[in-house]
N, C-alpha and C. Protein backbone atom coordinates (compact mmCIF):
# COMPACT_ATOMS: atom_id res chain seq x y z
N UNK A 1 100.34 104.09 113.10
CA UNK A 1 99.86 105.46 113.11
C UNK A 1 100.04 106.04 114.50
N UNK A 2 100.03 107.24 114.51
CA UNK A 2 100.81 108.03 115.76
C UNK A 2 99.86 109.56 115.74
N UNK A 3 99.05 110.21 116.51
CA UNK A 3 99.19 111.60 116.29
C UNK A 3 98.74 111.91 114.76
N UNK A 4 97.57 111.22 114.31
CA UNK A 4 96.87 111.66 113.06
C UNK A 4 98.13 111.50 111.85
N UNK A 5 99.22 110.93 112.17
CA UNK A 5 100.22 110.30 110.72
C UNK A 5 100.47 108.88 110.61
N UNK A 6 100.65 108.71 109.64
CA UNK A 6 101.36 106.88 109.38
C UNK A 6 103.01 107.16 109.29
N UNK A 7 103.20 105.82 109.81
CA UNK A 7 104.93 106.08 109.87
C UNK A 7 105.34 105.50 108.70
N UNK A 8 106.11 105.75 107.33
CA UNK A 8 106.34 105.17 106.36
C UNK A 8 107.28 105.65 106.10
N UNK A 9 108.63 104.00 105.02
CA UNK A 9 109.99 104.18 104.28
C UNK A 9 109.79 104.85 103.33
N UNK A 10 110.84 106.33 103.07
CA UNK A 10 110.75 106.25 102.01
C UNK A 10 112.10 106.04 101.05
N UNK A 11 112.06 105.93 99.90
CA UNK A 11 112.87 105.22 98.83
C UNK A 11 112.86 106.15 97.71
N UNK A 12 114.02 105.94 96.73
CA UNK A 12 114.27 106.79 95.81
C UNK A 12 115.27 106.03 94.73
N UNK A 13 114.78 105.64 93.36
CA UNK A 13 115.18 104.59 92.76
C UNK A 13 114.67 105.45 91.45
N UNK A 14 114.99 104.90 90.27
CA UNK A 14 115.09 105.26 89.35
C UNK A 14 113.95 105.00 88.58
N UNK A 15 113.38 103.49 88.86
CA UNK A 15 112.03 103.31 88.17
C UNK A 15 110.78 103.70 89.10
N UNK A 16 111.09 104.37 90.17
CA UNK A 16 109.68 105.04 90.87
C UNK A 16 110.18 106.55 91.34
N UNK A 17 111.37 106.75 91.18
CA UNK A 17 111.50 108.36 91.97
C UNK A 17 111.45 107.88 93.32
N UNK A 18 111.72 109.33 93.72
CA UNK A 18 111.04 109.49 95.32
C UNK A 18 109.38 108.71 95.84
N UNK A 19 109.28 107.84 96.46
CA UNK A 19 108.27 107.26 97.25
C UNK A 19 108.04 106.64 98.51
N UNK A 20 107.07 106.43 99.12
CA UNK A 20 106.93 105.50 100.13
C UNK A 20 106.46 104.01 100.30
N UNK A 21 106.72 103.59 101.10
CA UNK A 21 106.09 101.98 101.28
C UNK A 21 105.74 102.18 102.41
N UNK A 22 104.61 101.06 102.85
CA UNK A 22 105.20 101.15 104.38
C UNK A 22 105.25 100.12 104.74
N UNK A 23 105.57 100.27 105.98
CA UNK A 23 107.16 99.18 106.38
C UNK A 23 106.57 97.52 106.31
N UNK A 24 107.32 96.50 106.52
CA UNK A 24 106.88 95.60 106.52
C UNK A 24 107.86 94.81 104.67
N UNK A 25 108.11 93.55 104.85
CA UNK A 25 108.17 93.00 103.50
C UNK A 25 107.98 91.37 103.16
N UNK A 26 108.86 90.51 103.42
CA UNK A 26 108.79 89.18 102.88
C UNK A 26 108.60 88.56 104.42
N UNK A 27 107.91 87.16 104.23
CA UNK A 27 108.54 86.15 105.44
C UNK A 27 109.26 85.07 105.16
N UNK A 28 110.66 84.88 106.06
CA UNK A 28 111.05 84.13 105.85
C UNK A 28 111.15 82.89 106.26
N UNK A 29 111.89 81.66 105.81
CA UNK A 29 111.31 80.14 106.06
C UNK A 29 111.07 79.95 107.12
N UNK A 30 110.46 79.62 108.06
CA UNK A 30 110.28 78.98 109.19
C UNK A 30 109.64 80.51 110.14
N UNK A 31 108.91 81.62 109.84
CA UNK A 31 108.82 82.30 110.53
C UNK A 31 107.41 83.05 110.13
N UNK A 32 106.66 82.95 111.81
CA UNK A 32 105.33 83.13 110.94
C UNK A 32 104.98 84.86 110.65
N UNK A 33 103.95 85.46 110.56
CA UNK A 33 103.68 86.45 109.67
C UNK A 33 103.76 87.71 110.63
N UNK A 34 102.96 87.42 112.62
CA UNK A 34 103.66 88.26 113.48
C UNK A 34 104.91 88.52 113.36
N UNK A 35 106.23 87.77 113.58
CA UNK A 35 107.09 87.79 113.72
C UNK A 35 107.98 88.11 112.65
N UNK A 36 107.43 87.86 111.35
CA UNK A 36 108.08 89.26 109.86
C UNK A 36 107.68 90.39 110.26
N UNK A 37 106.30 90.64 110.77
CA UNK A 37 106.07 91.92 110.38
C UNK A 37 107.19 92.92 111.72
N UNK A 38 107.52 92.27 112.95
CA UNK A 38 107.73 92.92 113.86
C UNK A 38 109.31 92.99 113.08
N UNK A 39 110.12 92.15 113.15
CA UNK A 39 111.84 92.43 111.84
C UNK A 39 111.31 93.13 110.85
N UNK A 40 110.53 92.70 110.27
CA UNK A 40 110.81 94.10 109.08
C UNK A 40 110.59 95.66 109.73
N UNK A 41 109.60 95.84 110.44
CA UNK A 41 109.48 97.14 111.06
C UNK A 41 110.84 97.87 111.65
N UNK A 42 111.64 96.88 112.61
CA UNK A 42 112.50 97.09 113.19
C UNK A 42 113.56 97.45 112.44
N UNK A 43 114.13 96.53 111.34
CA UNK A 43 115.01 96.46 110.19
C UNK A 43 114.85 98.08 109.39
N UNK A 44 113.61 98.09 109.23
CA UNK A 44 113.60 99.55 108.02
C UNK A 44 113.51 100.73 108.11
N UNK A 45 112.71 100.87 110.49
CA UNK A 45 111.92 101.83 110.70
C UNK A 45 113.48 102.24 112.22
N UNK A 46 114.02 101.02 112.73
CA UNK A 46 114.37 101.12 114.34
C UNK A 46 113.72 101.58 115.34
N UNK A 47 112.19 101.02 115.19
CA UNK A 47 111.28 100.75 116.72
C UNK A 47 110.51 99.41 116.69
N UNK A 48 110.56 98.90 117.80
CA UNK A 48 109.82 98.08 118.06
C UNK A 48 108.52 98.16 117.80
N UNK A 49 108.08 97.28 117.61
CA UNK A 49 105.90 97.62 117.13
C UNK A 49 105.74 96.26 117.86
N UNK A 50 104.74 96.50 118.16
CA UNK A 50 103.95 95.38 119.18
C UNK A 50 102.03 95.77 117.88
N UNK A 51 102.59 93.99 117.30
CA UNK A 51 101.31 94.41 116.12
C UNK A 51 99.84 93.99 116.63
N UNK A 52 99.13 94.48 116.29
CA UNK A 52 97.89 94.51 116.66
C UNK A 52 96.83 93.52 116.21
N UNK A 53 95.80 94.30 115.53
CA UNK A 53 94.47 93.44 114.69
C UNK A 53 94.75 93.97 113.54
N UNK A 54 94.44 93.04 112.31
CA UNK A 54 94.43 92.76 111.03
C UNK A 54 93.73 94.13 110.64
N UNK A 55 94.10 94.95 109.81
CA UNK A 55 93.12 95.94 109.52
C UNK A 55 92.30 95.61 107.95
N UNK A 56 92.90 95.04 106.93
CA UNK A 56 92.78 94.24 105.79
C UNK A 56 93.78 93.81 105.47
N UNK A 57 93.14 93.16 103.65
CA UNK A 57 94.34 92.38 103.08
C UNK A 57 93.84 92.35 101.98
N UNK A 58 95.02 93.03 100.60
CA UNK A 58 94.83 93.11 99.23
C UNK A 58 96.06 92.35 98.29
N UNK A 59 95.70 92.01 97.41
CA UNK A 59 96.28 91.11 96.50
C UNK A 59 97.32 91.98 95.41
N UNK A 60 98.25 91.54 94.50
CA UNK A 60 98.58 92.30 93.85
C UNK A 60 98.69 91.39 92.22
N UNK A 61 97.82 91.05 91.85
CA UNK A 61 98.07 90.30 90.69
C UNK A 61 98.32 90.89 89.41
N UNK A 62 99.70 90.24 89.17
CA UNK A 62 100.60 91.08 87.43
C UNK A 62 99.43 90.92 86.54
N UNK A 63 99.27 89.86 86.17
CA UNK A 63 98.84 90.11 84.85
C UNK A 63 97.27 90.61 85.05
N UNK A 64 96.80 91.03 86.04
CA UNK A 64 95.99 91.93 86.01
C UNK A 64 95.91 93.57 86.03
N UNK A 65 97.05 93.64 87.06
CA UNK A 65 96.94 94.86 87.13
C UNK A 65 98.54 95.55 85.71
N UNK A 66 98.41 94.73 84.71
CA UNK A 66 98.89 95.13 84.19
C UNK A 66 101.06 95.23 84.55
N UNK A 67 101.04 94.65 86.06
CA UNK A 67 102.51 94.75 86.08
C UNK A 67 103.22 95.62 86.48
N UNK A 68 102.11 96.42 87.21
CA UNK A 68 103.57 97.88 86.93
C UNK A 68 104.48 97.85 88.07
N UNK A 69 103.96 96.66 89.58
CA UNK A 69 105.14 96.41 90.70
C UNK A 69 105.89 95.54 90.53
N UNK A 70 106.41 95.22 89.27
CA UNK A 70 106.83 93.69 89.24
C UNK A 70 105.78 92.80 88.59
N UNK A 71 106.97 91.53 88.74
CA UNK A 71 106.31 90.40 87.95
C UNK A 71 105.46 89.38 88.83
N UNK A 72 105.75 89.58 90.65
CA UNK A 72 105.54 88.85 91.42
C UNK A 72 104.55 88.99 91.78
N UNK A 73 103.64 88.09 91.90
CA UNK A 73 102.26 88.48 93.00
C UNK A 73 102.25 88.49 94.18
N UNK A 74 101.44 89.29 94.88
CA UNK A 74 101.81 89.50 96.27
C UNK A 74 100.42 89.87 97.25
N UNK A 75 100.57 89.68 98.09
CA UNK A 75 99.41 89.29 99.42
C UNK A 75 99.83 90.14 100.21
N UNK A 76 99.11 91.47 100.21
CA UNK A 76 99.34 92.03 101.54
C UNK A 76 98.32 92.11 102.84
N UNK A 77 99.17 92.06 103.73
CA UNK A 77 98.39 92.06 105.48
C UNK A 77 98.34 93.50 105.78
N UNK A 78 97.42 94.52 106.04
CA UNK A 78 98.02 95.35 107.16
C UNK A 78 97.77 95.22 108.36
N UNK A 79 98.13 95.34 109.23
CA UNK A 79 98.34 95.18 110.61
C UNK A 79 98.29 96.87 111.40
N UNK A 80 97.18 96.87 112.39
CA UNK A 80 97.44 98.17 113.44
C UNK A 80 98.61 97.48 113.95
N UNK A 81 99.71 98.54 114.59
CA UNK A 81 100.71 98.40 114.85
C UNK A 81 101.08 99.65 116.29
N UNK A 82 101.49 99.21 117.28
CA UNK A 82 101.98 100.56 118.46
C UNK A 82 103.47 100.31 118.43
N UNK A 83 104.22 101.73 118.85
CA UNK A 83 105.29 102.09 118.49
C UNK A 83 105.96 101.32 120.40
N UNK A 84 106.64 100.05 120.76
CA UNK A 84 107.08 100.20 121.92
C UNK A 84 108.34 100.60 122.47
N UNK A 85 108.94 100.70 121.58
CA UNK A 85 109.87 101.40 122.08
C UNK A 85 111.09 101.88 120.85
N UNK A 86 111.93 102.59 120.79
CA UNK A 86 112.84 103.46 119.96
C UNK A 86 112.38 104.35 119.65
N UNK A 87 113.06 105.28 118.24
CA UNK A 87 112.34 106.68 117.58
C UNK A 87 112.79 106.21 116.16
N UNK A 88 112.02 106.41 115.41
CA UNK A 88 112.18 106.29 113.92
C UNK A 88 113.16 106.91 113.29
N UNK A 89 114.00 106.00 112.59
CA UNK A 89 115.12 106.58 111.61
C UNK A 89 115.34 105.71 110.91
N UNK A 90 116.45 106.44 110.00
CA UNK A 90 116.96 105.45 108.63
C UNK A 90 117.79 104.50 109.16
N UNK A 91 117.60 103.09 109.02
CA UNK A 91 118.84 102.35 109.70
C UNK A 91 120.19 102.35 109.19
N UNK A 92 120.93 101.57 109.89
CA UNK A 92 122.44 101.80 109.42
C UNK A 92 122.66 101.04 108.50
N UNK A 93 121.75 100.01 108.24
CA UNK A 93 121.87 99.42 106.94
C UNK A 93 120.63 99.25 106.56
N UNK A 94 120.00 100.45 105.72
CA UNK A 94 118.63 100.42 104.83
C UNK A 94 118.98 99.55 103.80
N UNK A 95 117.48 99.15 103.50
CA UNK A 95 117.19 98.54 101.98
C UNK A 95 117.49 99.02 100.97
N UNK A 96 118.13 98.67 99.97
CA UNK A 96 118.50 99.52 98.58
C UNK A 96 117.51 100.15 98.57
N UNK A 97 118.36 101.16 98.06
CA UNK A 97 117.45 102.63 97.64
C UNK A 97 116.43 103.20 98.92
N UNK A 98 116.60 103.31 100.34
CA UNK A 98 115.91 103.76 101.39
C UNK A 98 116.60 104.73 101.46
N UNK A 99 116.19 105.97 101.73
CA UNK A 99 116.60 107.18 101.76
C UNK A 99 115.94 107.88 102.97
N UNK A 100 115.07 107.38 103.99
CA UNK A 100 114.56 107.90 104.69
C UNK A 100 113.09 107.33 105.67
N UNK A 101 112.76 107.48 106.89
CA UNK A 101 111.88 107.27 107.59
C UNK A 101 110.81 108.27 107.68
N UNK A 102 109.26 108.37 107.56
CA UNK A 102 109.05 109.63 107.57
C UNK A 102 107.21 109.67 108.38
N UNK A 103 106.80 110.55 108.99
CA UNK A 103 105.97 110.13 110.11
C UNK A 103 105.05 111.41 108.65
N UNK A 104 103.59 110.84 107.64
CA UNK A 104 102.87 111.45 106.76
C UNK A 104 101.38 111.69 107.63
N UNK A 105 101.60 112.80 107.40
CA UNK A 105 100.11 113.43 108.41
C UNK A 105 99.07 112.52 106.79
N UNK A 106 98.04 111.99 107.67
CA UNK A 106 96.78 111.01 106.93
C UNK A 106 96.03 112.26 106.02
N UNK A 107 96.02 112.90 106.12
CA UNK A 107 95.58 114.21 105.46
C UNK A 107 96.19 114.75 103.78
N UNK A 108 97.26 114.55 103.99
CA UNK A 108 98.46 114.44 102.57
C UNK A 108 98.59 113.13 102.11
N UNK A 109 97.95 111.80 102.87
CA UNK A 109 97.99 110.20 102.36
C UNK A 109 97.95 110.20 100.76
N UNK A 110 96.09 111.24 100.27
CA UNK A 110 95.77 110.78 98.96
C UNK A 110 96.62 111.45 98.23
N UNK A 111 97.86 112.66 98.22
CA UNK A 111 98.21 113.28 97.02
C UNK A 111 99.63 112.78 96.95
N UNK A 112 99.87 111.64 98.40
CA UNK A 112 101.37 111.32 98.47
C UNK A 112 102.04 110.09 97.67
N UNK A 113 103.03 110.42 97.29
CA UNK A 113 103.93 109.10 96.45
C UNK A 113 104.08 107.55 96.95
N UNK A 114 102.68 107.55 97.64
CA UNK A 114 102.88 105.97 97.96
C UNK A 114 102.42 104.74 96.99
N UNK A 115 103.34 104.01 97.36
CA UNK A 115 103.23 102.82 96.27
C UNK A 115 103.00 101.19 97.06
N UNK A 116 101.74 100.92 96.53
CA UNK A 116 100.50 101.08 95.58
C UNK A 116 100.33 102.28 96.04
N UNK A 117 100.08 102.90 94.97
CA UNK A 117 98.66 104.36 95.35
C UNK A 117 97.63 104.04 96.33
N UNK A 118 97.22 104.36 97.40
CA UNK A 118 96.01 104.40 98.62
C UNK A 118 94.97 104.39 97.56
N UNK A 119 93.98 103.48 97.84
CA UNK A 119 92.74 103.04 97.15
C UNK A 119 91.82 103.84 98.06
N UNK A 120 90.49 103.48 97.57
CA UNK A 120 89.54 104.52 98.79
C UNK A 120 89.46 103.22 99.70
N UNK A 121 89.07 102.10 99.69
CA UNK A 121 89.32 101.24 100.84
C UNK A 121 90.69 101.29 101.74
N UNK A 122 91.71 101.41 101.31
CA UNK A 122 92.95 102.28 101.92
C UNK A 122 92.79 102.61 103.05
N UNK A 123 92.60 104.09 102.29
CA UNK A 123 92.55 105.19 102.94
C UNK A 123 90.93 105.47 104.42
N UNK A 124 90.06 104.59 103.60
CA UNK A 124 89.01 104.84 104.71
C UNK A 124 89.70 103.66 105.89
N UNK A 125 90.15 102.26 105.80
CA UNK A 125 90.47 101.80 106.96
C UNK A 125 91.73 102.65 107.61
N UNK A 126 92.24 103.36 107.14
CA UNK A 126 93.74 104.09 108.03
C UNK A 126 93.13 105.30 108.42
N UNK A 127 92.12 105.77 107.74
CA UNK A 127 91.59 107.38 108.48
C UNK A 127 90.32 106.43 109.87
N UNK A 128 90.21 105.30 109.38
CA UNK A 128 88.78 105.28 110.54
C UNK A 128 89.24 104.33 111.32
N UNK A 129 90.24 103.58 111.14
CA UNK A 129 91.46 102.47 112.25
C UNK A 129 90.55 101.15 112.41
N UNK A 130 89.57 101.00 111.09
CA UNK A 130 88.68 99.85 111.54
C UNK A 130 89.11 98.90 110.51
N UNK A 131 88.43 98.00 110.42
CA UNK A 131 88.94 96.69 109.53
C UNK A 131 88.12 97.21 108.34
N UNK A 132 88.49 96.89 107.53
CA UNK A 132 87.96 96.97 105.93
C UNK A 132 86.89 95.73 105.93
N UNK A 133 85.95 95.77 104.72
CA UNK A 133 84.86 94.53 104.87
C UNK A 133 84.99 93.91 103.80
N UNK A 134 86.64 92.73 103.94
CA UNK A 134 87.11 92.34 102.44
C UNK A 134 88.30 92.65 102.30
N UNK A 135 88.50 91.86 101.00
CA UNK A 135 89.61 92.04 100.32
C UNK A 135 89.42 92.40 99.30
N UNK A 136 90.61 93.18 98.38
CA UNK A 136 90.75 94.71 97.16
C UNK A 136 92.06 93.90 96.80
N UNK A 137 92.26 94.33 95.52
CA UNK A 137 92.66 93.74 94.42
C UNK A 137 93.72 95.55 94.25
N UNK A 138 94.88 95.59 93.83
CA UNK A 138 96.02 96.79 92.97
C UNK A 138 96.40 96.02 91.98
């Protein structure tokens, strides 16, 4: 976050339309969870982030939530994150279907195309920059 916005990819695919993620994705073998999150940032966003404190962490279980991200379950971290150095853009080689980098004033968060949809636990740890008390379930 920067100046009252979050910096988030956005993407444009056929089974979601136009949306956002934000940045961040898999880790790979031998590499621990700092060091994904700082490559993926770099990879999707082109700035360095120097990551911070844990802000929460929500689960994504299919056959609960019915499936609608996939079949995979998934564990997410968020991480406060500072921008150290570059300017945000689309890289020269985005992720299928990335169409764009985009800096969302926190204000437009709840009506915006992000995927998962911002929960109210969400949205209160990114408007108040504090840790959530727990973990939330999409």
């Amino acid at each position: 976050m920067q100046d009252g916005a979050l910096l988030l990819v956005a993407f444009n695919d056929a089974a979601s339309g136009y949306h956002y993620n934000l940045p961040g994705g898999g880790i790979e073998p031998g590499e621990g969870v700092v060091a994904a999150l700082e490559r993926e940032v770099r990879e999707e966003t082109g700035v360095t982030a120097a990551v911070g404190h844990l802000l929460c962490a929500w689960e994504y279980v299919p056959t609960v939530a019915y499936a609608p991200y996939g079949p995979q379950a998934k564990l997410t971290l968020l991480f406060a994150c500072t921008i150290t150095a570059g300017t945000p853009a689309l890289p020269t080689a985005p992720d299928p279907h990335q169409v764009g980098v985009v800096w969302l004033p926190l204000a437009d968060l709840p009506t915006a195309p992000l995927l998962p949809p911002p929960t109210g636990v969400l949205l209160r740890v990114l408007q108040d920059g504090a840790a959530a008390s727990g973990f939330f379930s999409v």
